[in-house]
N, C-alpha and C. Protein backbone atom coordinates (compact mmCIF):
# COMPACT_ATOMS: atom_id res chain seq x y z
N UNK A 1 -16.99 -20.83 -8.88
CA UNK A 1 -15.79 -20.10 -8.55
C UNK A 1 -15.59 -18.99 -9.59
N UNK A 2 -15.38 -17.80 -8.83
CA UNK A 2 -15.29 -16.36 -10.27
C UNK A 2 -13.79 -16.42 -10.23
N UNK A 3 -13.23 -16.70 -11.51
CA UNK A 3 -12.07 -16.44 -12.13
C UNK A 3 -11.82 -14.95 -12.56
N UNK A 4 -10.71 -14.03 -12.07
CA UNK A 4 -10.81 -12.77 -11.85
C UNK A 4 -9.77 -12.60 -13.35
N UNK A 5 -10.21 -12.10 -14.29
CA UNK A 5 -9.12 -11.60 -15.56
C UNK A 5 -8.58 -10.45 -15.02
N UNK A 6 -8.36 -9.63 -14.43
CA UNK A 6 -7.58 -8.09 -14.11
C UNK A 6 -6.94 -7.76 -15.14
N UNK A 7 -6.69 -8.27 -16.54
CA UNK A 7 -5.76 -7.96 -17.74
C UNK A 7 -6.47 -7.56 -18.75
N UNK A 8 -8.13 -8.04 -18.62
CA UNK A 8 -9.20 -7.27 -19.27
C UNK A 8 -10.37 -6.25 -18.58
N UNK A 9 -10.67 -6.23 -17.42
CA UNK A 9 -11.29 -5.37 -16.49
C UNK A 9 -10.58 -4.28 -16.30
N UNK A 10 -9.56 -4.47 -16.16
CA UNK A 10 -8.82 -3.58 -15.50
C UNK A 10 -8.72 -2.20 -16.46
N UNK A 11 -7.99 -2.47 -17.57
CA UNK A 11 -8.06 -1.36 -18.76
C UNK A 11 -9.54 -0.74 -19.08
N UNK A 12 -10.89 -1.82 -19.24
CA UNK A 12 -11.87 -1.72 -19.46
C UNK A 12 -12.81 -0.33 -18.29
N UNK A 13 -12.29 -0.71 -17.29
CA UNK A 13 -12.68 -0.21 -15.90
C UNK A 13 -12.13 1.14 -16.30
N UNK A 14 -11.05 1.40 -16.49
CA UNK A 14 -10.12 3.05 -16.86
C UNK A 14 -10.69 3.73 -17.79
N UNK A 15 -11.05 2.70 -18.84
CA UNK A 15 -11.69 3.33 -20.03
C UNK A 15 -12.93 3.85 -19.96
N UNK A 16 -13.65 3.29 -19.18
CA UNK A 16 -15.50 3.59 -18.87
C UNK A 16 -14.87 4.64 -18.01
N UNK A 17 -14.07 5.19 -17.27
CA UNK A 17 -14.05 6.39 -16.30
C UNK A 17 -13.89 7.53 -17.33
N UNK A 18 -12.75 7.23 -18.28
CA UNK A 18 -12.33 8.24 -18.91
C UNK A 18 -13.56 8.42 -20.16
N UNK A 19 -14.18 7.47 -20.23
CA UNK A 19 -15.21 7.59 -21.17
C UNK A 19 -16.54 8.61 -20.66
N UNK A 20 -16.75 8.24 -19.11
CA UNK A 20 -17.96 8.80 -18.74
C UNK A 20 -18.19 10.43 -18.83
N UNK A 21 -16.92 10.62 -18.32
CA UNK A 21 -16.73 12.17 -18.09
C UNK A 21 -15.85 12.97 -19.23
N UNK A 22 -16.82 12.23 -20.31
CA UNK A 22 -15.98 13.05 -21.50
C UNK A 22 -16.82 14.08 -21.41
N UNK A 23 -17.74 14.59 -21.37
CA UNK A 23 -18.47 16.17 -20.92
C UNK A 23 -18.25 17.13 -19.98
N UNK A 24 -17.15 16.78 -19.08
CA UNK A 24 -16.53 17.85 -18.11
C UNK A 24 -15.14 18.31 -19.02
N UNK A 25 -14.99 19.22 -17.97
CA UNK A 25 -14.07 20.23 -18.18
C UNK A 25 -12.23 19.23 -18.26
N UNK A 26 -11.25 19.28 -18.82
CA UNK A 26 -10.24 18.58 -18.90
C UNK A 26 -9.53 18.87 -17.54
N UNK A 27 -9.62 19.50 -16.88
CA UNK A 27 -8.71 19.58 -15.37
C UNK A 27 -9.79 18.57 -14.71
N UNK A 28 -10.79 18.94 -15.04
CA UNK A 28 -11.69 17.93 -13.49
C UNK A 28 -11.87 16.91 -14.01
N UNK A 29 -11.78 16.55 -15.40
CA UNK A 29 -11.87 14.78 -15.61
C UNK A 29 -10.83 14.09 -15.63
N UNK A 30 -9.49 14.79 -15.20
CA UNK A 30 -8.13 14.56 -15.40
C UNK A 30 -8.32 14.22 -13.81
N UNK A 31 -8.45 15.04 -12.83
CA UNK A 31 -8.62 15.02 -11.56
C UNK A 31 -9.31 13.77 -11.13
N UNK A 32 -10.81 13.52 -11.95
CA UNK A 32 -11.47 11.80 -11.68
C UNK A 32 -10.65 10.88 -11.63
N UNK A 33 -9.79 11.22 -12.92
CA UNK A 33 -8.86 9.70 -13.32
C UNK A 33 -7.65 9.62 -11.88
N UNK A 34 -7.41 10.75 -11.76
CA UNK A 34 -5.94 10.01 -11.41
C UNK A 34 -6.50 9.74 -9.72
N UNK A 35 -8.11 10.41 -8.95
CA UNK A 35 -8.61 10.42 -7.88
C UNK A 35 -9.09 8.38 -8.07
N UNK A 36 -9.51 7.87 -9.52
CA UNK A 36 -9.89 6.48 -9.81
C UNK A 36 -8.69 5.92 -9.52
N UNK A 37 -8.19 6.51 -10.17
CA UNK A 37 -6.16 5.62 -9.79
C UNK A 37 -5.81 5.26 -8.71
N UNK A 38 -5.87 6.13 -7.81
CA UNK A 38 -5.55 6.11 -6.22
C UNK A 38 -6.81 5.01 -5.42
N UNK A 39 -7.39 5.04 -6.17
CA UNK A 39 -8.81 4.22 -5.37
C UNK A 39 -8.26 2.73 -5.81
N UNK A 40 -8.19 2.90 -7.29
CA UNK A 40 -7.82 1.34 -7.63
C UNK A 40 -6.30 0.80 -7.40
N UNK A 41 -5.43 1.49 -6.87
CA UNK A 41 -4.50 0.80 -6.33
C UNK A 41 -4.55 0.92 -5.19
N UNK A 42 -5.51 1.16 -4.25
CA UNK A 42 -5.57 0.84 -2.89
C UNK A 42 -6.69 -0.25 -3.27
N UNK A 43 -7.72 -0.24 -3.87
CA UNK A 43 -8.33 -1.38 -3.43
C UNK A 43 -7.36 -3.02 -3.58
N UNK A 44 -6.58 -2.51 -4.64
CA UNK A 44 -5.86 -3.70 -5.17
C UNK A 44 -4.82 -4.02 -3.76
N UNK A 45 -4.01 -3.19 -3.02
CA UNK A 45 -3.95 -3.34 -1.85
C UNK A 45 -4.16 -3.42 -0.56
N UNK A 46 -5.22 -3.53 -0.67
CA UNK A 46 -5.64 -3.84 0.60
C UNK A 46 -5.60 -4.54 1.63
N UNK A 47 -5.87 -5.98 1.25
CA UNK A 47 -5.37 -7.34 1.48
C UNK A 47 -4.25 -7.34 2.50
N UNK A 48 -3.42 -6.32 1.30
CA UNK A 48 -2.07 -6.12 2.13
C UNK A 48 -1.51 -5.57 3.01
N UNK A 49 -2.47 -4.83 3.66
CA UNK A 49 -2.41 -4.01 4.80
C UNK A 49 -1.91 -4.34 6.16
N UNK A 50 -2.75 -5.62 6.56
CA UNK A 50 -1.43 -5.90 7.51
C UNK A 50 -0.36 -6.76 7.63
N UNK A 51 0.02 -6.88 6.39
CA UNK A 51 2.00 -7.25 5.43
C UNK A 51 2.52 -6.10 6.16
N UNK A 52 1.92 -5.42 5.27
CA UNK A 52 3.01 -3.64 5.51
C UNK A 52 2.94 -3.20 7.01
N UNK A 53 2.17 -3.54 7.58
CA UNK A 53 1.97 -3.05 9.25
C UNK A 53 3.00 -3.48 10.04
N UNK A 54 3.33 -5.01 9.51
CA UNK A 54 4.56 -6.40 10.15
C UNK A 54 5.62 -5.87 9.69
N UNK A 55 5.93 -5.77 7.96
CA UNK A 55 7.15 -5.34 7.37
C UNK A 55 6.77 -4.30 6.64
N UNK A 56 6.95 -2.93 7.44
CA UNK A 56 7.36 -1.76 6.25
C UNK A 56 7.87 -1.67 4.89
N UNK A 57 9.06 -2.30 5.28
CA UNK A 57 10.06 -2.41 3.94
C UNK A 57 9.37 -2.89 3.13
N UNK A 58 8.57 -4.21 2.58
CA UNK A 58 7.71 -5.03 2.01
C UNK A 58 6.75 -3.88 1.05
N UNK A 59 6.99 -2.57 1.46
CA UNK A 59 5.91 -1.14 0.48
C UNK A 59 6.58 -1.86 -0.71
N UNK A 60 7.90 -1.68 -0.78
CA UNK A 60 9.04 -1.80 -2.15
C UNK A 60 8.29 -3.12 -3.08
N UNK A 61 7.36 -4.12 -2.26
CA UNK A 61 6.93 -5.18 -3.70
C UNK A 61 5.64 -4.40 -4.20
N UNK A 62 4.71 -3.21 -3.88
CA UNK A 62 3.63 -3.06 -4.43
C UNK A 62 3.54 -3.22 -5.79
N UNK A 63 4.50 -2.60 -6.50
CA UNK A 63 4.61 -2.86 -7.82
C UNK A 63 4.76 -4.48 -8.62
N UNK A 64 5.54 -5.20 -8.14
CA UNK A 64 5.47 -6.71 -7.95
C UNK A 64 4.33 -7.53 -7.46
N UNK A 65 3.49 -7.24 -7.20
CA UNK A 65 2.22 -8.07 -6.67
C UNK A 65 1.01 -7.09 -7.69
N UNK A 66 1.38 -6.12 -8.04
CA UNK A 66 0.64 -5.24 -9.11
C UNK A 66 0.32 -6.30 -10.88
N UNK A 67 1.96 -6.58 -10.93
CA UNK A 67 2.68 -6.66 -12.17
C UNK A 67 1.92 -8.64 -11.97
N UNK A 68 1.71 -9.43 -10.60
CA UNK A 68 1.56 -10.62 -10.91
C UNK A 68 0.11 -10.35 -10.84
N UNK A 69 -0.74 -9.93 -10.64
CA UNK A 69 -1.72 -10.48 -10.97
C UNK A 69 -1.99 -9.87 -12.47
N UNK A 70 -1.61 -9.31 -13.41
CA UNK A 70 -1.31 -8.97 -14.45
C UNK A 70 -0.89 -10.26 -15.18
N UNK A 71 0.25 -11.06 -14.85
CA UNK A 71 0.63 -11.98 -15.07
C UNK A 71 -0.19 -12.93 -15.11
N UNK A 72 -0.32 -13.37 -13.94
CA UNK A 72 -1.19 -14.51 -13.36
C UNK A 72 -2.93 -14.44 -14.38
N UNK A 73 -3.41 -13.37 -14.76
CA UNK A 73 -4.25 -13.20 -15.68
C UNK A 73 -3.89 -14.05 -16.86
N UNK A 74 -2.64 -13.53 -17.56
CA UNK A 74 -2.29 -14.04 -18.64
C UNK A 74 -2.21 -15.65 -18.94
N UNK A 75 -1.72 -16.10 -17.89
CA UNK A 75 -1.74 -17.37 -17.42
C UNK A 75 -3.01 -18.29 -17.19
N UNK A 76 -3.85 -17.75 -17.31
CA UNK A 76 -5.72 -17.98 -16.67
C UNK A 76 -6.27 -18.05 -18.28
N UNK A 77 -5.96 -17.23 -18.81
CA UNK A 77 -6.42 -16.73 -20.19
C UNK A 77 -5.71 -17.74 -21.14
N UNK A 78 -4.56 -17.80 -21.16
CA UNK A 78 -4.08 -18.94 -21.61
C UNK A 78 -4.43 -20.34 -21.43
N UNK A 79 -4.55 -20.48 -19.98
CA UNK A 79 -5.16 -22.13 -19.83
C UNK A 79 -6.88 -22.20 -20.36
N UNK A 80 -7.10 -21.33 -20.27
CA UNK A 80 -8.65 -21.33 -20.55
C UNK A 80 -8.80 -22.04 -22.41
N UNK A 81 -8.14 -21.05 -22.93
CA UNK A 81 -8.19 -21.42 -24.67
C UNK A 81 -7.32 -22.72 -24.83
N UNK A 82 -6.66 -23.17 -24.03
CA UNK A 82 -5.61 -24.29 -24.18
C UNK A 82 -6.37 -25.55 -23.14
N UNK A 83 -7.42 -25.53 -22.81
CA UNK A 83 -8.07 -26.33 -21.70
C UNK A 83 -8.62 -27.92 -22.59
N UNK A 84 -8.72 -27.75 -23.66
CA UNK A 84 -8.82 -29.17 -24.53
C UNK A 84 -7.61 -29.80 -24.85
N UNK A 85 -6.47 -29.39 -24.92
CA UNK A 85 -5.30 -29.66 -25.35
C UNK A 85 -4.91 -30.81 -24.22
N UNK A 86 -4.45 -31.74 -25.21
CA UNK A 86 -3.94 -32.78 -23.87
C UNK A 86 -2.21 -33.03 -23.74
C-alpha cells in the first residue's frame, strides 16, 4: 500500500519546477510555475469532478479538502515515528 505524504512532495515537486528553469527568462519561468499551479490543483481535484457536477455550491470546500490532505499528511507522519509507542 503507497502511503501518499503530500506535505513533503508537494513543496519538493514546486521546488524541482522552480529549480529546473532557473535558465529561462523570469516572465516565462514565472509563467511555468503558476501554468504547474493550475495543473496541480486540478490534478488534486479531480476526483472531484463529479461532486461539483451534483453540487455546484460544494466549489466553496476546494480549499478545505486542499488544506486536509495537508493535514491528514501530518497525521501519517506522525503515526509513522510514533508507530512503536504503545
Amino acid at each position: 500500500m503507497f502511503t501518499n505524504f503530500a506535505i513533503i512532495r508537494d513543496p519538493l515537486l514546486l521546488w524541482s519546477c522552480w529549480d529546473s528553469t532557473s535558465s529561462f527568462e523570469d516572465s516565462l519561468r514565472l509563467s511555468l510555475l503558476v501554468a504547474f499551479l493550475i495543473w496541480f490543483l486540478a490534478a488534486k481535484n479531480i476526483k472531484l469532478i463529479g461532486l461539483y457536477k451534483r453540487n455546484i455550491w460544494d466549489i466553496r470546500f476546494i480549499l478545505v479538502s486542499l488544506l486536509f490532505v495537508y493535514d491528514h499528511s501530518v497525521i501519517k507522519i506522525h503515526a509513522l515515528f510514533t508507530l512503536s509507542e504503545v
